[in-house]
N, C-alpha and C. Protein backbone atom coordinates (compact mmCIF):
# COMPACT_ATOMS: atom_id res chain seq x y z
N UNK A 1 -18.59 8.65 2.54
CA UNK A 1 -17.36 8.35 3.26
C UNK A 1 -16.80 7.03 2.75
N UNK A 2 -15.50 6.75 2.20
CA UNK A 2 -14.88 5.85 2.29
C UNK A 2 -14.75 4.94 3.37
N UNK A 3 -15.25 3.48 3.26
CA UNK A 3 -14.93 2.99 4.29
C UNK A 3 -13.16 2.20 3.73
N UNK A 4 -12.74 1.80 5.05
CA UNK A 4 -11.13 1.24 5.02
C UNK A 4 -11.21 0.05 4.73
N UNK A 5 -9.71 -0.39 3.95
CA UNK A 5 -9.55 -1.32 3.35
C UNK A 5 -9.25 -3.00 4.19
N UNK A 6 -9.06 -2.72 5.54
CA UNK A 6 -9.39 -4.03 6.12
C UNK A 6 -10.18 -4.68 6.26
N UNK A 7 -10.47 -5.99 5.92
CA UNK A 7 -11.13 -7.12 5.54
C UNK A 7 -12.36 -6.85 4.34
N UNK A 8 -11.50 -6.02 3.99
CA UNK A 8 -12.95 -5.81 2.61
C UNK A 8 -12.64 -6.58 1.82
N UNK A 9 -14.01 -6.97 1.19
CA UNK A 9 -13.60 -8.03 0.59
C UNK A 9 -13.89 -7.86 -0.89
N UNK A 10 -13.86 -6.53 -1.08
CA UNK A 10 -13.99 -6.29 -2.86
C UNK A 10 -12.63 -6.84 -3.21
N UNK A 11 -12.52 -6.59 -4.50
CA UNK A 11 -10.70 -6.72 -5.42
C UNK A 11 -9.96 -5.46 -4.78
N UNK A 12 -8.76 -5.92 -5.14
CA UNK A 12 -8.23 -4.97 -5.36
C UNK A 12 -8.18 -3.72 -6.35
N UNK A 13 -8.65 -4.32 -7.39
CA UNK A 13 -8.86 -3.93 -8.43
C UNK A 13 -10.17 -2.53 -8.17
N UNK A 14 -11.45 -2.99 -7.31
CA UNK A 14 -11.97 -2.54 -7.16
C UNK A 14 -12.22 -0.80 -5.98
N UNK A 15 -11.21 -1.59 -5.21
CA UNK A 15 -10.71 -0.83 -4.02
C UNK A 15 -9.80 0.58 -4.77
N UNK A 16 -8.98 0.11 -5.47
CA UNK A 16 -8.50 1.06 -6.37
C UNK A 16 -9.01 2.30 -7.06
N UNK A 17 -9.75 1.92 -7.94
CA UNK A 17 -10.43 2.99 -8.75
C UNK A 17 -11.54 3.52 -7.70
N UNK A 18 -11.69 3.13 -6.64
CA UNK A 18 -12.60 3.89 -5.82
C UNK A 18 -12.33 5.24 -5.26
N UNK A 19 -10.71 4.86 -4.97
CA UNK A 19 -9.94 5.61 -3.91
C UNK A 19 -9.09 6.82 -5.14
N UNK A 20 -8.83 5.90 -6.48
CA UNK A 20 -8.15 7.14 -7.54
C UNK A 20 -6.90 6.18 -7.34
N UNK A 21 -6.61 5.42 -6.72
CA UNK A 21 -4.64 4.61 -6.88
C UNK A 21 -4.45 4.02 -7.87
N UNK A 22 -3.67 4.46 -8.32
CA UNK A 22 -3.40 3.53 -9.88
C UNK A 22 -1.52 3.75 -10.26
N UNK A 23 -0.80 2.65 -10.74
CA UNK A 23 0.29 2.59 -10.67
C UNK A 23 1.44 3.97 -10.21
N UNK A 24 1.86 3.45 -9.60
CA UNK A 24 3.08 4.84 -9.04
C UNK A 24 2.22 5.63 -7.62
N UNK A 25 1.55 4.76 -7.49
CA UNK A 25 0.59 5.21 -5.88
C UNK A 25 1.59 5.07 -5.10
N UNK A 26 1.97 5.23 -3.99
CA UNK A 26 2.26 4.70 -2.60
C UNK A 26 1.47 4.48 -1.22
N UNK A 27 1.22 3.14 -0.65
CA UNK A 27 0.16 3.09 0.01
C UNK A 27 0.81 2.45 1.65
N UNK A 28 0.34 3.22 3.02
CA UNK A 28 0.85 2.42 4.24
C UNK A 28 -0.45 1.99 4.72
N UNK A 29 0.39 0.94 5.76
CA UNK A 29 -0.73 0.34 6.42
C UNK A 29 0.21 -0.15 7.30
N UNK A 30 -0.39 -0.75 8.62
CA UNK A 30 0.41 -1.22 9.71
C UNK A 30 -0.28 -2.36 10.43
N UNK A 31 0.32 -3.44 10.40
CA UNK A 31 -0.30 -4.57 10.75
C UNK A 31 -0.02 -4.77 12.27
N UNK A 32 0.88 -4.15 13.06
CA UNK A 32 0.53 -4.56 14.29
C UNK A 32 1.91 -4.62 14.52
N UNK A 33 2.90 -5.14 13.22
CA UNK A 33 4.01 -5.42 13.21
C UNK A 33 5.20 -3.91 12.67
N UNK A 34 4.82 -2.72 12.60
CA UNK A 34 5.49 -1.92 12.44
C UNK A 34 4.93 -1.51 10.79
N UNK A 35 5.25 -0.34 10.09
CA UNK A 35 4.58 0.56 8.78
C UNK A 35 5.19 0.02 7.94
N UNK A 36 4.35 -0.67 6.77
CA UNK A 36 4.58 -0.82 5.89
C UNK A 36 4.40 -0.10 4.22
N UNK A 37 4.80 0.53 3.64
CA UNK A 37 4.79 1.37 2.30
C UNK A 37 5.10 0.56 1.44
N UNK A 38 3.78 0.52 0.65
CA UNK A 38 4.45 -0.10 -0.70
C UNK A 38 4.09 0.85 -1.85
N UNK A 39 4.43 0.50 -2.68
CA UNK A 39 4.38 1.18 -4.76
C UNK A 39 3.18 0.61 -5.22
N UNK A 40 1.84 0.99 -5.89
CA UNK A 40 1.61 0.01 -6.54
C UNK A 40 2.07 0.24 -8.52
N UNK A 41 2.63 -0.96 -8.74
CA UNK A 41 3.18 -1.82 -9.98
C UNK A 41 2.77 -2.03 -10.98
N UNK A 42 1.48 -2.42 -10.52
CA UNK A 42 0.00 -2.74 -11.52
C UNK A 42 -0.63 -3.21 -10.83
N UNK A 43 -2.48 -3.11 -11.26
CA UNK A 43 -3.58 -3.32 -10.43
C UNK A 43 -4.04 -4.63 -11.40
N UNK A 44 -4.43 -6.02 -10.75
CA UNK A 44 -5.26 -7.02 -11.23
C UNK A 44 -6.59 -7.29 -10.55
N UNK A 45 -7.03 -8.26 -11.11
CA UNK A 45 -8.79 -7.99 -10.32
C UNK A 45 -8.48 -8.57 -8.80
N UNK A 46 -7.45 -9.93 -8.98
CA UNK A 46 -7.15 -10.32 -7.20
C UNK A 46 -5.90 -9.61 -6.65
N UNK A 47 -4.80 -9.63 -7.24
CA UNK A 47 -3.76 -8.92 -6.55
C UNK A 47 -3.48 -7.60 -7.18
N UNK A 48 -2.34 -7.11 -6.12
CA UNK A 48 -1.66 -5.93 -6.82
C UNK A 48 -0.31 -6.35 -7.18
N UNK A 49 0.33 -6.03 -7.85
CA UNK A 49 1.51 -6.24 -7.82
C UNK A 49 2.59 -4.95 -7.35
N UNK A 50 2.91 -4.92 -6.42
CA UNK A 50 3.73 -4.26 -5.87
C UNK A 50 5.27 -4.10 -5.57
N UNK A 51 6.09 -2.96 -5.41
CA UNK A 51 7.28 -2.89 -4.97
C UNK A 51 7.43 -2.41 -3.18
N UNK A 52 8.05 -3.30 -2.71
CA UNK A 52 8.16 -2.61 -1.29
C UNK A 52 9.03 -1.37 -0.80
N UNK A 53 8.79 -0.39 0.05
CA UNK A 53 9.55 0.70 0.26
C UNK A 53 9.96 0.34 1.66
N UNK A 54 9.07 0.34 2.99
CA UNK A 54 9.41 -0.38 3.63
C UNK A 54 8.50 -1.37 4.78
N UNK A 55 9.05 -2.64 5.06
CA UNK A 55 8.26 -3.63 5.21
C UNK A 55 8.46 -3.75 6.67
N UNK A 56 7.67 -3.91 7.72
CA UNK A 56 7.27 -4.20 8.78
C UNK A 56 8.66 -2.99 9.74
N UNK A 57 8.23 -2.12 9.02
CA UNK A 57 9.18 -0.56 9.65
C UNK A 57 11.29 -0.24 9.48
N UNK A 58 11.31 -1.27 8.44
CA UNK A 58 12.75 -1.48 8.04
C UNK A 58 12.63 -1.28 6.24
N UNK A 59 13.68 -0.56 5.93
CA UNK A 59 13.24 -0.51 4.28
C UNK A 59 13.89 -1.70 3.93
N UNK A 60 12.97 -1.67 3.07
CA UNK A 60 12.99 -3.19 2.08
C UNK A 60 13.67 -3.41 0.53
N UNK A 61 14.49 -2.16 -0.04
CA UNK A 61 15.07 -2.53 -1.29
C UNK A 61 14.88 -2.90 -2.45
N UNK A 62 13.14 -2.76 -2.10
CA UNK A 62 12.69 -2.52 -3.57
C UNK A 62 12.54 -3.78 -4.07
N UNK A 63 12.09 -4.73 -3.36
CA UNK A 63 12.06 -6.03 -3.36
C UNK A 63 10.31 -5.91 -4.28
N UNK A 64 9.64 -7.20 -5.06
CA UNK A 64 8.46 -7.05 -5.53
C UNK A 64 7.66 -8.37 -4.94
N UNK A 65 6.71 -8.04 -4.99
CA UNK A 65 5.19 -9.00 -4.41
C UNK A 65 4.02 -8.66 -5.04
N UNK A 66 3.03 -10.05 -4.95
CA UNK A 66 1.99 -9.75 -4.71
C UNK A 66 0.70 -9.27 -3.90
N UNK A 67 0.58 -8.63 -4.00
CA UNK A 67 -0.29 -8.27 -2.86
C UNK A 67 -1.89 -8.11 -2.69
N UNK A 68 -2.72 -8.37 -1.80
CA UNK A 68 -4.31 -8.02 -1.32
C UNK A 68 -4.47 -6.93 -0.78
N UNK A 69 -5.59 -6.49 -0.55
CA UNK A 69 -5.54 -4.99 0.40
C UNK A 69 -6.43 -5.52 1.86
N UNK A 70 -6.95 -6.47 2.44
CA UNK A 70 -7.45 -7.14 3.21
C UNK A 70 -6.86 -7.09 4.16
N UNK A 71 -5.92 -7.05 4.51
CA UNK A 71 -4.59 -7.83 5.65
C UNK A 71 -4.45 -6.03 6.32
N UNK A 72 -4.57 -5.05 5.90
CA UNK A 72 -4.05 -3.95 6.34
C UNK A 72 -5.44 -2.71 6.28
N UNK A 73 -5.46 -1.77 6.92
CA UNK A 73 -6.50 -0.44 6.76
C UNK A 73 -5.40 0.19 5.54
N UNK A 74 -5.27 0.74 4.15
CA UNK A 74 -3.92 1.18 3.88
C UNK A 74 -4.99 2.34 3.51
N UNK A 75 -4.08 3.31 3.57
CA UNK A 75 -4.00 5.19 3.38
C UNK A 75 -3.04 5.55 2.10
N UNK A 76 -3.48 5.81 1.41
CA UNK A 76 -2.28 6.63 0.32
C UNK A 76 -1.38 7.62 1.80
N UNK A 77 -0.07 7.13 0.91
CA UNK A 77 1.13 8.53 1.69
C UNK A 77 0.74 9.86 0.63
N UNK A 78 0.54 10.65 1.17
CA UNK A 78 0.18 11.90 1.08
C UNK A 78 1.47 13.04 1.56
N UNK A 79 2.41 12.80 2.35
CA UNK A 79 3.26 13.33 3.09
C UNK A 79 4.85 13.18 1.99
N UNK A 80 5.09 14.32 1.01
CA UNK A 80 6.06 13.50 -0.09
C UNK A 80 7.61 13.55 0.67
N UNK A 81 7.47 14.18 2.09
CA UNK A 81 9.01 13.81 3.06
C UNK A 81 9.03 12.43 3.17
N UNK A 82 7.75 11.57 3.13
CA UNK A 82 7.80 10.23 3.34
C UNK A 82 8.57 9.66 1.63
N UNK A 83 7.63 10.21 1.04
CA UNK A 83 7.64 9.40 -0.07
C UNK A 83 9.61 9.66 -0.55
N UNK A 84 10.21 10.58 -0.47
CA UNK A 84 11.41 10.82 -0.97
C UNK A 84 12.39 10.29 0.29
N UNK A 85 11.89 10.66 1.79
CA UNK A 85 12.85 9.81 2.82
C UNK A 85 12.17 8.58 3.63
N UNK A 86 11.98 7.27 2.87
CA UNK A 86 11.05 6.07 3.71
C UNK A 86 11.50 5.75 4.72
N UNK A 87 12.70 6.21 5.31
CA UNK A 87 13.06 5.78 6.58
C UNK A 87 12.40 6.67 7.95
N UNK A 88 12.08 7.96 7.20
CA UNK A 88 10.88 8.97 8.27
C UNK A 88 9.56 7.96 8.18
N UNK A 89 9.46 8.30 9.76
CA UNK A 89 8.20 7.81 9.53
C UNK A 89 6.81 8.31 9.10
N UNK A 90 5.64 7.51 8.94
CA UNK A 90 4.67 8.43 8.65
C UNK A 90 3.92 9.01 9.47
C-alpha cells in the first residue's frame, strides 16, 4: 500500500517515481483551504517545479512554482472531466 504524501519526508523526486508521476502529471490535494491541482513541469530531488491549474479552489492561470509534496496528501486526478474542465470539482 502506498502510504500519502503528507509530511513525508522523502524528495519529491522520490515520491514520484514511486507513484509513476512524471512531467504532464496532474496532482490535487487540499489543505484545509479549498483544492488545489497542479501540472508537474519537472521533477528535482527537493522541489517540483510546477504549473498551477487551480489554487486554493479558484483557477489560477497557469501561473508557475516551486513546489514540495509535504504540505498536502496529493492524489493524481484520474477524473479527465477534471483535467479538461478545472473549474469542476474533484
Amino acid at each position: 500500500m502506498i502510504r500519502g504524501t503528507l509530511r513525508d519526508p522523502r524528495s519529491p523526486a522520490e515520491i514520484c517515481r514511486e507513484r509513476g508521476w512524471t512531467i504532464g502529471t496532474q496532482i490535487v490535494g487540499d489543505d484545509g483551504c479549498g483544492l488545489t491541482i497542479i501540472q508537474i513541469l519537472g521533477v528535482g530531488e527537493q522541489f517540483l517545479h510546477v504549473k498551477y491549474i487551480i489554487r486554493q479552489g479558484e483557477p489560477a492561470h497557469g501561473r508557475e512554482s516551486l513546489w514540495g509534496l509535504g504540505c498536502r496528501d496529493w492524489q493524481e486526478v484520474a477524473d479527465t472531466a477534471v483535467k479538461s474542465n478545472p473549474n469542476k470539482e474533484a
